[in-house]
Protein backbone atom coordinates (compact mmCIF):
# COMPACT_ATOMS: atom_id res chain seq x y z
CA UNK A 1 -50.37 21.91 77.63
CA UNK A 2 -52.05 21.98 81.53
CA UNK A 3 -49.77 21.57 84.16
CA UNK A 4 -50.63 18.22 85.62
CA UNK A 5 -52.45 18.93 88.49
CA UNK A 6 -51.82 17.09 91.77
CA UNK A 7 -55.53 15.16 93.76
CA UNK A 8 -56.35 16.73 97.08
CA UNK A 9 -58.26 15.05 99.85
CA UNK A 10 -60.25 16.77 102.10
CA UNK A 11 -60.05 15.09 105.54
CA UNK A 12 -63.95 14.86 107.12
CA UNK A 13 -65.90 15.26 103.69
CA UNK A 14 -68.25 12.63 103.14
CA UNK A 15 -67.22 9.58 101.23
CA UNK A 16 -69.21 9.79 98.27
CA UNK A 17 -68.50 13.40 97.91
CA UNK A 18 -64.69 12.02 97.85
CA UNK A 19 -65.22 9.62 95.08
CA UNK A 20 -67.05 12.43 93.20
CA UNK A 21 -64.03 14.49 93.46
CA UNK A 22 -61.76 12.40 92.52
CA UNK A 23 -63.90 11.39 89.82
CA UNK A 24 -63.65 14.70 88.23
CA UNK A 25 -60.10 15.64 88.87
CA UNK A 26 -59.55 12.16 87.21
CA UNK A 27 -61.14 12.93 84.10
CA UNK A 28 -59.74 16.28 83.73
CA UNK A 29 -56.20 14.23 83.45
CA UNK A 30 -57.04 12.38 80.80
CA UNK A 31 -58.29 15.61 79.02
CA UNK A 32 -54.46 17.03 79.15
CA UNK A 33 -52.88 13.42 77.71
CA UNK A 34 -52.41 12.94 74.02
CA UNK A 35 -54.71 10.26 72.52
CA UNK A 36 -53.04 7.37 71.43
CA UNK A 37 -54.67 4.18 70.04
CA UNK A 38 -54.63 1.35 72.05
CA UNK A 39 -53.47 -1.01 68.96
CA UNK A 40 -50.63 1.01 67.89
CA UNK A 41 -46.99 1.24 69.08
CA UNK A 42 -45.88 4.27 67.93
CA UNK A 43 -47.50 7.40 66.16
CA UNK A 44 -47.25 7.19 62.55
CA UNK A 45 -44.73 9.69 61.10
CA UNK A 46 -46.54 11.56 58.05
CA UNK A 47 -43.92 13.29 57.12
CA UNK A 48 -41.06 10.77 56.42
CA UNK A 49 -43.67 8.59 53.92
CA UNK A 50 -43.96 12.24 52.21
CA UNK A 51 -40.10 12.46 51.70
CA UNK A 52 -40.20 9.27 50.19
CA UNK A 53 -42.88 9.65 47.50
CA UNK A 54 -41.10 12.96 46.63
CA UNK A 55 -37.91 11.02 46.03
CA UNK A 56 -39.37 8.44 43.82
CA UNK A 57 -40.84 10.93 41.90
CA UNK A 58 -37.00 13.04 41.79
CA UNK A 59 -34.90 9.69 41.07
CA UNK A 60 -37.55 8.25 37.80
CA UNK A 61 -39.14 11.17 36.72
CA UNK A 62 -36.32 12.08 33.26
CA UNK A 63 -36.97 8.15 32.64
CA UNK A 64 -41.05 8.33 32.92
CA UNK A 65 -40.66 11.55 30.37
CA UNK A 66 -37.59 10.14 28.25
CA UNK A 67 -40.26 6.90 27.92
CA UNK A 68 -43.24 8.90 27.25
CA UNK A 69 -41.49 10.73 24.50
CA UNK A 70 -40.50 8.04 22.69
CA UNK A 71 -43.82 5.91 22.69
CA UNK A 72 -45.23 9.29 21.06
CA UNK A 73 -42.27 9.87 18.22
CA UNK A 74 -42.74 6.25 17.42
CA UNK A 75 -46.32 6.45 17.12
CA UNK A 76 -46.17 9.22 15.11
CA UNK A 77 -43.36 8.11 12.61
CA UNK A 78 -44.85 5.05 12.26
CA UNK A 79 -48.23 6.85 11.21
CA UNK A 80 -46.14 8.79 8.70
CA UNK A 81 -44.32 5.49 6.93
CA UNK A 82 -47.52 3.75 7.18
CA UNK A 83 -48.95 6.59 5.07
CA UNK A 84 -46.20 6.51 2.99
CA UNK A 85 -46.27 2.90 1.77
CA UNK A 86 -50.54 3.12 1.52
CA UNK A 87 -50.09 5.95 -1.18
CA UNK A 88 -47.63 4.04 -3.28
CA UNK A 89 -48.91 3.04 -6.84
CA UNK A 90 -48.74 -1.08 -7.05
CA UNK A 91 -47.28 -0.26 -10.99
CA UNK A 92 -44.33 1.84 -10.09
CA UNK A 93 -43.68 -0.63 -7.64
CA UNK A 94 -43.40 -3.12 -10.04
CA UNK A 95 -41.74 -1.00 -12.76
CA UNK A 96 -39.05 -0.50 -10.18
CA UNK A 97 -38.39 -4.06 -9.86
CA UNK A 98 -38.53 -4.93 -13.13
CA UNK A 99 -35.81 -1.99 -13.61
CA UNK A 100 -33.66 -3.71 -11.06
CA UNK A 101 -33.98 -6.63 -12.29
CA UNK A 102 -33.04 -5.77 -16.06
CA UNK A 103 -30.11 -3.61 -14.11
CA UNK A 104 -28.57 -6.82 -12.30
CA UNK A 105 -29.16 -8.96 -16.03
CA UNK A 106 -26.30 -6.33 -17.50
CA UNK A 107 -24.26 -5.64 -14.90
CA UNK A 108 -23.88 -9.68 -15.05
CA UNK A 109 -23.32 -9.87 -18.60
CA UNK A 110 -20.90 -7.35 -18.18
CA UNK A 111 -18.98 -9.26 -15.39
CA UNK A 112 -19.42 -12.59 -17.17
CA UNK A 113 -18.17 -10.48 -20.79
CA UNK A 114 -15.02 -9.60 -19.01
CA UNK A 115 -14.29 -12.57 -17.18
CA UNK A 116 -13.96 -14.04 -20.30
CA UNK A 117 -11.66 -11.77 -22.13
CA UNK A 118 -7.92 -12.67 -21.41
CA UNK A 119 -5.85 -9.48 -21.50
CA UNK A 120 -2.25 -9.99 -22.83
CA UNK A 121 0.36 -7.53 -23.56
CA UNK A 122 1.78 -7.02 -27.22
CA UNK A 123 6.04 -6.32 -28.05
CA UNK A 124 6.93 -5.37 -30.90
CA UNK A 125 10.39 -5.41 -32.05
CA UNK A 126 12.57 -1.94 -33.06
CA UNK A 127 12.27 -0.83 -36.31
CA UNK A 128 14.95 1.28 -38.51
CA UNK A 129 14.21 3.35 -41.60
CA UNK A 130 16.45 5.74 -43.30
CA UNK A 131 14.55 9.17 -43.69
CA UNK A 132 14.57 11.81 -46.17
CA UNK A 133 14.45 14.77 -43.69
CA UNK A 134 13.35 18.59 -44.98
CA UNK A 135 14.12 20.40 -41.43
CA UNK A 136 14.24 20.02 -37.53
CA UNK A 137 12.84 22.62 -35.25
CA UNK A 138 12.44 23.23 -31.52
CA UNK A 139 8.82 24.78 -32.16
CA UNK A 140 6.11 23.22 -33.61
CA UNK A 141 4.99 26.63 -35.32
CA UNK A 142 8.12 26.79 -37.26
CA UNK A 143 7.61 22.97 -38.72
CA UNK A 144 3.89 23.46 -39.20
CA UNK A 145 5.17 26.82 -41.55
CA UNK A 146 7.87 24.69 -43.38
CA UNK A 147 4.66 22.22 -43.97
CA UNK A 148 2.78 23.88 -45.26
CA UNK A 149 5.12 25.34 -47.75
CA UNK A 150 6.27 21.79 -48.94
CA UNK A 151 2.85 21.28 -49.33
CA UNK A 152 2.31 24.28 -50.94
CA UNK A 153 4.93 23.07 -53.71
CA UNK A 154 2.96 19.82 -53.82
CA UNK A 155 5.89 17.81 -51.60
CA UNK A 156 3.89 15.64 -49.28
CA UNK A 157 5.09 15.33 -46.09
CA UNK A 158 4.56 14.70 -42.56
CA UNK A 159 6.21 16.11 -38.52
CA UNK A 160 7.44 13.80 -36.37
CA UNK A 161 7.73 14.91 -32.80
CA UNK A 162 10.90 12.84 -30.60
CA UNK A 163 11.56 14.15 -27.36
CA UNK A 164 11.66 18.07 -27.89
CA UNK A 165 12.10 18.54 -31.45
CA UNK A 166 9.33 18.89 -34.26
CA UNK A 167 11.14 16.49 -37.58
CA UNK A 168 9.81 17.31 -40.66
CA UNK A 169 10.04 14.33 -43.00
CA UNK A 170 9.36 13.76 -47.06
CA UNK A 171 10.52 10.58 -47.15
CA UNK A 172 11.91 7.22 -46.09
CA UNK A 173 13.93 4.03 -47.35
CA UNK A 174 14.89 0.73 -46.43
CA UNK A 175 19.02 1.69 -47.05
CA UNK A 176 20.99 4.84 -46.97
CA UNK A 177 21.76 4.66 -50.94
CA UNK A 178 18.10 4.42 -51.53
CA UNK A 179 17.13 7.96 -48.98
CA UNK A 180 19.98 9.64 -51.32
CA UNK A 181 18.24 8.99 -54.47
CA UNK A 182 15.03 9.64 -53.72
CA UNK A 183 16.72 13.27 -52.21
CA UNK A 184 18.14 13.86 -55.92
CA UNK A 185 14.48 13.43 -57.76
CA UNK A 186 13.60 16.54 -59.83
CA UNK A 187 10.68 17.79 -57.52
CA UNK A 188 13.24 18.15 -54.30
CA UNK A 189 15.90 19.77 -56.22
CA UNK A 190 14.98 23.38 -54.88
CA UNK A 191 15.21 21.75 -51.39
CA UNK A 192 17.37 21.92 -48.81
CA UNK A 193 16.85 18.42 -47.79
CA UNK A 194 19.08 15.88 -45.86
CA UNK A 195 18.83 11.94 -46.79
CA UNK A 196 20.07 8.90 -45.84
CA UNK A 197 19.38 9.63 -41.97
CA UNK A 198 18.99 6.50 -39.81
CA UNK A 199 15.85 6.45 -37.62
CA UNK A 200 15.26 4.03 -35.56
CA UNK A 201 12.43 3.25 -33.09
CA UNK A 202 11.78 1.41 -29.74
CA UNK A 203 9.54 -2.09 -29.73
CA UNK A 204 5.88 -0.87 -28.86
CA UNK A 205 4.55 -2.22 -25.99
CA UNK A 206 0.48 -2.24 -25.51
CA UNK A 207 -1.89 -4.26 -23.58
CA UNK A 208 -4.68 -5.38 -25.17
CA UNK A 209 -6.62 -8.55 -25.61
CA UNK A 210 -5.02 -12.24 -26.21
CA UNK A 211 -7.14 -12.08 -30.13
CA UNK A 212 -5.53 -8.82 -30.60
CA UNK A 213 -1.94 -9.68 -29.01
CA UNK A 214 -1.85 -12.25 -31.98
CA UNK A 215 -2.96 -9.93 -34.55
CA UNK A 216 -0.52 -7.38 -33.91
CA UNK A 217 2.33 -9.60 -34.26
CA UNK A 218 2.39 -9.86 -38.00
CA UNK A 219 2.25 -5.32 -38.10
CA UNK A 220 5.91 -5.61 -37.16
CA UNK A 221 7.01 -7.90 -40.40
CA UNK A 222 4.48 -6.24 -42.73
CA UNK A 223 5.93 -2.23 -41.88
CA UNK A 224 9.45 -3.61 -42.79
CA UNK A 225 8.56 -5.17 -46.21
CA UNK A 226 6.76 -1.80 -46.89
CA UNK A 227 9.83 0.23 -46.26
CA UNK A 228 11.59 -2.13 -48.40
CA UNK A 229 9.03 -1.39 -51.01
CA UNK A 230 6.66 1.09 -50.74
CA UNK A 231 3.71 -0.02 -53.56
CA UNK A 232 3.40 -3.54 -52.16
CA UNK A 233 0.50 -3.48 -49.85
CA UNK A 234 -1.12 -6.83 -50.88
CA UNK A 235 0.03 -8.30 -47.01
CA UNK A 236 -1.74 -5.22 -45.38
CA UNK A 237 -4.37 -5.57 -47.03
CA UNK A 238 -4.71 -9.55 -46.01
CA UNK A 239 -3.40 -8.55 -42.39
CA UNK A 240 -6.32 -5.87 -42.04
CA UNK A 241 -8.96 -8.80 -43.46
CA UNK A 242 -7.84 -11.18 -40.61
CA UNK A 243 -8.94 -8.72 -37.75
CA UNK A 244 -10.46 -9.64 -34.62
CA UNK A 245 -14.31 -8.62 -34.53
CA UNK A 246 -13.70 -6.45 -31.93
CA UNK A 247 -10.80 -4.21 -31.68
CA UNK A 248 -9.68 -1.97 -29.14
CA UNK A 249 -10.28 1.95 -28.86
CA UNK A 250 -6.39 2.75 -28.55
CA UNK A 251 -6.03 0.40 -32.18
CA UNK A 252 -8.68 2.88 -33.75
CA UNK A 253 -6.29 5.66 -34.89
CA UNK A 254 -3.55 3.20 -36.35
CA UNK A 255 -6.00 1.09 -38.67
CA UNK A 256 -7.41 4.79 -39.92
CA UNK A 257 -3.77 5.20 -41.38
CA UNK A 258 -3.73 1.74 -42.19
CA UNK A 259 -6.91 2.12 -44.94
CA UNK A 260 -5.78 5.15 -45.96
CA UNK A 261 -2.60 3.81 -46.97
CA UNK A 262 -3.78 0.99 -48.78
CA UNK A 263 -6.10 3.46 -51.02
CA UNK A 264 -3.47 5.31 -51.56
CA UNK A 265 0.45 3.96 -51.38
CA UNK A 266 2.33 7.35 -50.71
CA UNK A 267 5.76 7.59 -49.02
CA UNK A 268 4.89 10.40 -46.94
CA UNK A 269 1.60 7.97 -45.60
CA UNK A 270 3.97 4.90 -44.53
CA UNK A 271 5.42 7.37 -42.24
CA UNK A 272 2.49 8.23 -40.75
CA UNK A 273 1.75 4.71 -40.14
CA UNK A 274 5.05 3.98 -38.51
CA UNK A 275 4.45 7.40 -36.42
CA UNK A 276 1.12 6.17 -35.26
CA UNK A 277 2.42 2.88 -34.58
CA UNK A 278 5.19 3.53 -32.01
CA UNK A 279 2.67 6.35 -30.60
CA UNK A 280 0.29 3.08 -29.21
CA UNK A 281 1.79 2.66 -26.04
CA UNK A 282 2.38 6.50 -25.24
């Protein structure tokens, strides 16, 4: 900047010469000075609006992205389902609900099928025989070899597993005098067999349904009178007649030995039965 200049006055010059002067000098002050409009207080500070834009921009510019990101995924996800649900076939659509529909039918059935079955749980009562016994073994190899040899020899019999031991009968009886004689018939007499052993077994428990739970109740009463005499199956025969419709899977094994019994009345088959029987709720 000029150093501000002081106005000099020559004494004596001519007056008009003066006002030229100063004139000139006057103008070349205002040359030096800054111009500043008239209307305006202050100068206007460029560089302070500049910070502020910039710090706008700082302070939103992850949301602006963050936002324009979005608007694009959704655009193009929503181009890809709407895609999606133009190529599906109108027929598998409505096999599909048809499918579900038939689905829901059984699984209601189903629900209504069980609601109305009444499960109840079956006791039997204990049950003692008196057993014609060949051999008792800790291993079930060693029975299964004294089997076969009995049956071998044409001696039907059967192993009955209690607890740890393998018990291979031939026969049982309703009293001890009655084991003893059927131990002292011609075809055991090369036998080493011991009769008149009490066997006795626990009430069977099972749950099955209420129909059932009836049914069974008679088995108890019928496998006693059997022991009692062996050849008298006419009350099996009516007890398997009066069966429920329906029986239940765990009954399945049991009624095999039942039918096979009443083709065929053999000693060695009642045990089997009674074996089967106290094995339902194991």
């Amino acid at each position: 900047m000029r150093e501000n200049k002081g106005i000099s006055i020559q004494i004596n010059q001519p007056k008009k010469k003066i006002e030229r002067k100063l004139e000139a000098e006057s103008k070349l002050l205002d040359e030096d000075k800054p111009y500043y409009n008239e209307h305006v207080s202050s100068p206007p500070h460029y560089s302070s609006m500049k910070k502020r834009q910039n710090g706008f921009w700082k302070k939103y510019r992850s949301f602006i992205y963050s936002s324009l990101t979005a608007v694009l995924i959704g655009t193009f996800l929503g181009f890809i389902m709407l895609k999606i649900f133009v190529d599906i076939d109108p027929e598998e659509m409505a096999f599909d609900q048809t499918e579900q529909a038939v689905s829901t039918t059984k699984e209601q059935t189903k629900n209504a099928t069980e609601a109305n079955t009444t499960t109840s749980t079956f006791e039997g009562v204990p049950i003692t025989g008196y057993v014609v016994q060949a051999g008792v073994f800790s291993s079930e190899t060693t029975a299964k070899e004294l089997l076969d040899q009995l049956n071998n020899a044409s001696i039907p019999s059967m192993i009955w597993q209690r607890d740890d031991n393998y018990h291979v009968f031939v026969g049982v009886h309703a009293t001890t005098d009655g084991s003893k004689q059927f131990a002292e018939e011609d075809h055991l007499e090369n036998w080493e067999v011991y009769a008149g052993k009490e066997w006795t077994t626990e009430p069977v428990q099972l749950s099955v349904d209420t129909a059932e739970a009836e049914w069974m109740k008679e088995f108890d009463t019928i496998l006693k009178e059997l022991i009692t005499n062996p050849t008298n199956v006419t009350q099996l025969e009516q007890w398997l007649a009066k069966s429920p419709e329906e029986l239940s899977q765990a009954l399945a094994p049991l009624i095999d030995k039942v039918k096979a019994y009443t083709a065929k009345a053999e000693m060695v088959d009642l045990l089997k039965i009674w074996y089967q029987y106290v094995n339902l709720s194991k």
